[in-house]
Protein backbone atom coordinates (compact mmCIF):
# COMPACT_ATOMS: atom_id res chain seq x y z
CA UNK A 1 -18.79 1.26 7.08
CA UNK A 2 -17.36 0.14 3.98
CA UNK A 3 -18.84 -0.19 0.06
CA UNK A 4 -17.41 -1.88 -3.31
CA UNK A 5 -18.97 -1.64 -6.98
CA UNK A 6 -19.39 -4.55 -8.76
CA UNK A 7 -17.35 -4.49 -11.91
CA UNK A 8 -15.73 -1.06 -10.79
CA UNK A 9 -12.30 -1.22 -8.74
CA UNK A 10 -13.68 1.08 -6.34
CA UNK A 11 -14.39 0.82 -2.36
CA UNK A 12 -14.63 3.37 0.48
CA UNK A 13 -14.13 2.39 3.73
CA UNK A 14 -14.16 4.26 7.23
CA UNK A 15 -12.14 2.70 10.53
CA UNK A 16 -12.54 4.70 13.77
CA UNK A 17 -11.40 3.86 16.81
CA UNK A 18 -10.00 5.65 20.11
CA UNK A 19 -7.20 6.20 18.54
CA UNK A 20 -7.86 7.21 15.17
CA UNK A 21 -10.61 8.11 12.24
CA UNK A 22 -9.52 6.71 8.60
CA UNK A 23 -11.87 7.68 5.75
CA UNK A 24 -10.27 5.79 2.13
CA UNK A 25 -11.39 6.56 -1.24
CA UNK A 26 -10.04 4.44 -3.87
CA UNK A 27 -10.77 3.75 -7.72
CA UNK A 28 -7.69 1.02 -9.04
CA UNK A 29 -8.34 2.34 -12.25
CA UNK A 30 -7.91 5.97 -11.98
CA UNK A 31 -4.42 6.98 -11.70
CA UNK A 32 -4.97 11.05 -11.75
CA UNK A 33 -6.01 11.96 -8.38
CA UNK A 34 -4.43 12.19 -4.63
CA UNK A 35 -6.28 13.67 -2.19
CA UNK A 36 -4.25 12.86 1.36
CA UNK A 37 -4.39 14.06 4.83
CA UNK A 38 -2.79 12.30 7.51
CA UNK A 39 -0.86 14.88 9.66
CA UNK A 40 2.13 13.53 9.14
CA UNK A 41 3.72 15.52 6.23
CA UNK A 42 6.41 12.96 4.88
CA UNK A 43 4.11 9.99 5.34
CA UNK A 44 1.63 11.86 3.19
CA UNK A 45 3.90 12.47 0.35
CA UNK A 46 5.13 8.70 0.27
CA UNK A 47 1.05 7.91 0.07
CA UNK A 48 1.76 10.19 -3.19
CA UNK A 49 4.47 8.39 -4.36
CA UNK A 50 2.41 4.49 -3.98
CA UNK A 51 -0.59 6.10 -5.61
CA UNK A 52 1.00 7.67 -8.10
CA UNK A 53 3.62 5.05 -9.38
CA UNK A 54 0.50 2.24 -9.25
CA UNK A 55 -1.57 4.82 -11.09
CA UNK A 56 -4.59 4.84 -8.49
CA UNK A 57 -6.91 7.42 -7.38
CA UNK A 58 -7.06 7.87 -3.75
CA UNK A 59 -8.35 10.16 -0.89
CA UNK A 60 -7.28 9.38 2.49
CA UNK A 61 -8.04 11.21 5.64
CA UNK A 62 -6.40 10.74 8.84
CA UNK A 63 -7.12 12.32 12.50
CA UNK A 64 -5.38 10.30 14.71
CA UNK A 65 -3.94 11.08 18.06
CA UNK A 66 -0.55 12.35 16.99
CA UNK A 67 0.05 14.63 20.18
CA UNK A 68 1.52 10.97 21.00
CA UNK A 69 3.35 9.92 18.41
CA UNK A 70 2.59 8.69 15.12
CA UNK A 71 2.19 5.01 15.60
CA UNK A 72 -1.80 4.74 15.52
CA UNK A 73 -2.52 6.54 12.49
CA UNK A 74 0.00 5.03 10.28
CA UNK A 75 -1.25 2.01 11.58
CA UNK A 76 -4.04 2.19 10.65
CA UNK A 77 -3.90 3.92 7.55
CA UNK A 78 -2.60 0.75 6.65
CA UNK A 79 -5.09 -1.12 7.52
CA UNK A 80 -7.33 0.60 5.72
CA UNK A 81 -6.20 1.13 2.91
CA UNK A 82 -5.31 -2.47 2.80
CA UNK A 83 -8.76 -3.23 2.99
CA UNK A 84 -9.77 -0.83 0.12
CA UNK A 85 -7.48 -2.74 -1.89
CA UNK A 86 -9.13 -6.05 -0.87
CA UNK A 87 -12.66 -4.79 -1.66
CA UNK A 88 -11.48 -3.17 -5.07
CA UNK A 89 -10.45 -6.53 -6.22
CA UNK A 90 -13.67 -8.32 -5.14
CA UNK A 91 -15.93 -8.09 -7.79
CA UNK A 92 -13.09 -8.54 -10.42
CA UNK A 93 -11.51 -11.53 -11.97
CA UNK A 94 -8.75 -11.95 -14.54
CA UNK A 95 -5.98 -10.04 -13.14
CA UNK A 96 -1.77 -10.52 -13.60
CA UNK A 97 -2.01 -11.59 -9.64
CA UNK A 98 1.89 -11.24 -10.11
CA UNK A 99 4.21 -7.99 -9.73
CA UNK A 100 7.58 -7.06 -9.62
CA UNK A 101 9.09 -3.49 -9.40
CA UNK A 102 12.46 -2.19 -9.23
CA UNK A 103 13.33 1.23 -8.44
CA UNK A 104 15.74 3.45 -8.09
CA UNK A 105 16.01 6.62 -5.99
CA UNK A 106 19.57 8.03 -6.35
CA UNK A 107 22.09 5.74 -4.41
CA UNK A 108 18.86 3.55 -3.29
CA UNK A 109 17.92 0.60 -5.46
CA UNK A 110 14.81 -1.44 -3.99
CA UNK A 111 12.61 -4.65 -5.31
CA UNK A 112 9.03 -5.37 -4.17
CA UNK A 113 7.46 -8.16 -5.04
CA UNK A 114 3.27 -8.56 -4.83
CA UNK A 115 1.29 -11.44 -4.92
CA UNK A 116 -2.15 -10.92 -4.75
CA UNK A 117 -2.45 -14.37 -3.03
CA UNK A 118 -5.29 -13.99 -0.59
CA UNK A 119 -2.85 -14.61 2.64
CA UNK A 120 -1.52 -11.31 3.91
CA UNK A 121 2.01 -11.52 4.75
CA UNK A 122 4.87 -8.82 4.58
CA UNK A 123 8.37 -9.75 4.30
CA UNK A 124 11.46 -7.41 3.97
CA UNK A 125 15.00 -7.29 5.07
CA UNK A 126 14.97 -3.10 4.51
CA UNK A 127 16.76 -1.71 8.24
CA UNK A 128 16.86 2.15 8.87
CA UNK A 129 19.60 4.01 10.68
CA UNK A 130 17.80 6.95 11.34
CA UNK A 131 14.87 7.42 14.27
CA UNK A 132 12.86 9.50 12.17
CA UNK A 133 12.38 11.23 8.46
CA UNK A 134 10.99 14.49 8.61
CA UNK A 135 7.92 13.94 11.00
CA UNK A 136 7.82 9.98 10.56
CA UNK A 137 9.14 7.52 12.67
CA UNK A 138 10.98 5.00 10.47
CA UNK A 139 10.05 2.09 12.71
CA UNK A 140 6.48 2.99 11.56
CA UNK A 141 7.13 2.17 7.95
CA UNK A 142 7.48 -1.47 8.81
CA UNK A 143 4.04 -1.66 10.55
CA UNK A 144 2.77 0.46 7.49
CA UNK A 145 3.39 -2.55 5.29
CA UNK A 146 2.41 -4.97 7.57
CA UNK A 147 -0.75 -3.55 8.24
CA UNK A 148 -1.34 -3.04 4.58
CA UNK A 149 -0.36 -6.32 3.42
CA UNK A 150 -2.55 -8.33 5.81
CA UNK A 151 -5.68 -6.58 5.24
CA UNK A 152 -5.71 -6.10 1.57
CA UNK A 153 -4.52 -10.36 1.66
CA UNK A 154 -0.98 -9.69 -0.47
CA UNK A 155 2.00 -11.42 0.29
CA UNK A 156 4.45 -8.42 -0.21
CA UNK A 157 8.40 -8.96 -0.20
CA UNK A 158 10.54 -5.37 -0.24
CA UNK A 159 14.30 -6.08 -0.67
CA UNK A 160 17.13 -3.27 -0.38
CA UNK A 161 19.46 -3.75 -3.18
CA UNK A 162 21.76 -1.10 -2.11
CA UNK A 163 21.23 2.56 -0.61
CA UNK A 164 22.42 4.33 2.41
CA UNK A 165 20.22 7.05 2.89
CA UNK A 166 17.04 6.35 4.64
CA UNK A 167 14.87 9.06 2.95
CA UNK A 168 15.36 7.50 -0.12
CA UNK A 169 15.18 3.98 0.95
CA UNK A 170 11.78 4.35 1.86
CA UNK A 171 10.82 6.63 -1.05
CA UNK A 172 11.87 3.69 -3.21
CA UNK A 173 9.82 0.81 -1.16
CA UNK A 174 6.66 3.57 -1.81
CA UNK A 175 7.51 3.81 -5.73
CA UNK A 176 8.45 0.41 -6.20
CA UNK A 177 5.27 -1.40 -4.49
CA UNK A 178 3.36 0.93 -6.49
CA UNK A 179 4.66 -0.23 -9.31
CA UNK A 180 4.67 -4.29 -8.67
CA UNK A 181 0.44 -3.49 -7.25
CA UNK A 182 0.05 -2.30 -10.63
CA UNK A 183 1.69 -4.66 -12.66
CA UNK A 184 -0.43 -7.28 -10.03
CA UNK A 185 -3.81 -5.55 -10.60
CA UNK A 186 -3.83 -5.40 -14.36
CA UNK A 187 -6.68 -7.03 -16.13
CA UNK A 188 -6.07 -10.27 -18.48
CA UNK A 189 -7.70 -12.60 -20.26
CA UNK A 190 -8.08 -15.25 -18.70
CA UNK A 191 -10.00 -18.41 -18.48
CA UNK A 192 -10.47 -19.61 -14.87
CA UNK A 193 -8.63 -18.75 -11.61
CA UNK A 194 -5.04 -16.98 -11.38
CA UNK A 195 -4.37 -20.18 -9.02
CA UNK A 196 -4.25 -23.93 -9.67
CA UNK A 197 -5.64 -24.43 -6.64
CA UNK A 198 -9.05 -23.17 -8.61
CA UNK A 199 -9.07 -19.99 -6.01
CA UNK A 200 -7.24 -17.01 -4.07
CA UNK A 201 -6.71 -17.59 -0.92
């Protein structure tokens, strides 16, 4: 079940599945609030981080089947929030479309790049040495993004400029898409589409 607001960057949306039960709140033009359960502790606080560096409200809870591993509900926590993003935007017209963010985090340094295009793609070049940070598995971040990407139809680049250590590496891909969905999201005048092509996607 899923709901948008026209004129108001809001949606809700609920996934379940075998696997998992997502329930996503989101308002794009909050930027106050983070409500987030997921069972996995470190995953939660990087939610935090995107949230609060793009200056959204959100509340996201996650029961997934974790007495496996954490693979299905980051997933699809990605998914939908992804789609919350999506249905936010719907009803709204005149936004940058563009962002670009680049953070650092201690010894890290990382770029993303949004473009609310329509066409879901991720793209990064970001490798981790460790397994795991704290209870996530850091083979899970990629399919985070990818899964988020697609469904909220962003083309999203995250570039490592320079960092060794892998807890901040992927603190700084949370802060810094934050901040490049928020420069992306921000309303302008505008006559017409963002796109020559006369429409998104």
């Amino acid at each position: 079940m899923s709901k948008s607001t026209p004129g108001v960057r809001f949606a809700e949306v609920d996934r379940e599945t075998k696997e998992t039960r997502i329930h996503v709140v989101l308002d794009l033009d909050g930027g106050s609030k983070q409500d987030i359960s997921t069972g996995v502790g470190f995953f939660d606080h990087m939610l935090q981080q995107l949230a609060f560096h793009g200056q959204f409200d959100v509340g996201i809870e996650a029961e997934g089947d974790l007495f496996i591993d954490d693979h299905h509900t980051v997933e699809d926590v990605g998914i939908v929030l992804g789609q919350a993003v999506r249905q936010a935007l719907e009803s709204n017209t005149g936004i940058e479309r563009y962002g670009v963010a680049v953070v650092p985090m201690d010894e890290a340094l990382i770029q993303a790049v949004v473009d609310i295009s329509g066409r879901g793609g991720f793209y990064t070049d970001v490798e981790f040495k460790r397994e795991q940070v704290g209870e996530l598995a850091t083979e899970c971040v990629r399919e985070f993004w990818k899964s988020f990407a697609v469904n909220a139809g962003i083309t999203l680049h995250i570039r490592k400029l320079a960092g060794d250590n892998d807890h901040h590496i992927i603190e700084g891909m949370f802060k810094s898409v934050g901040r490049a969905l928020r420069a992306a999201t921000m309303r302008v005048e505008r006559q017409g589409s963002t796109s020559t092509k006369g429409r998104i996607g």
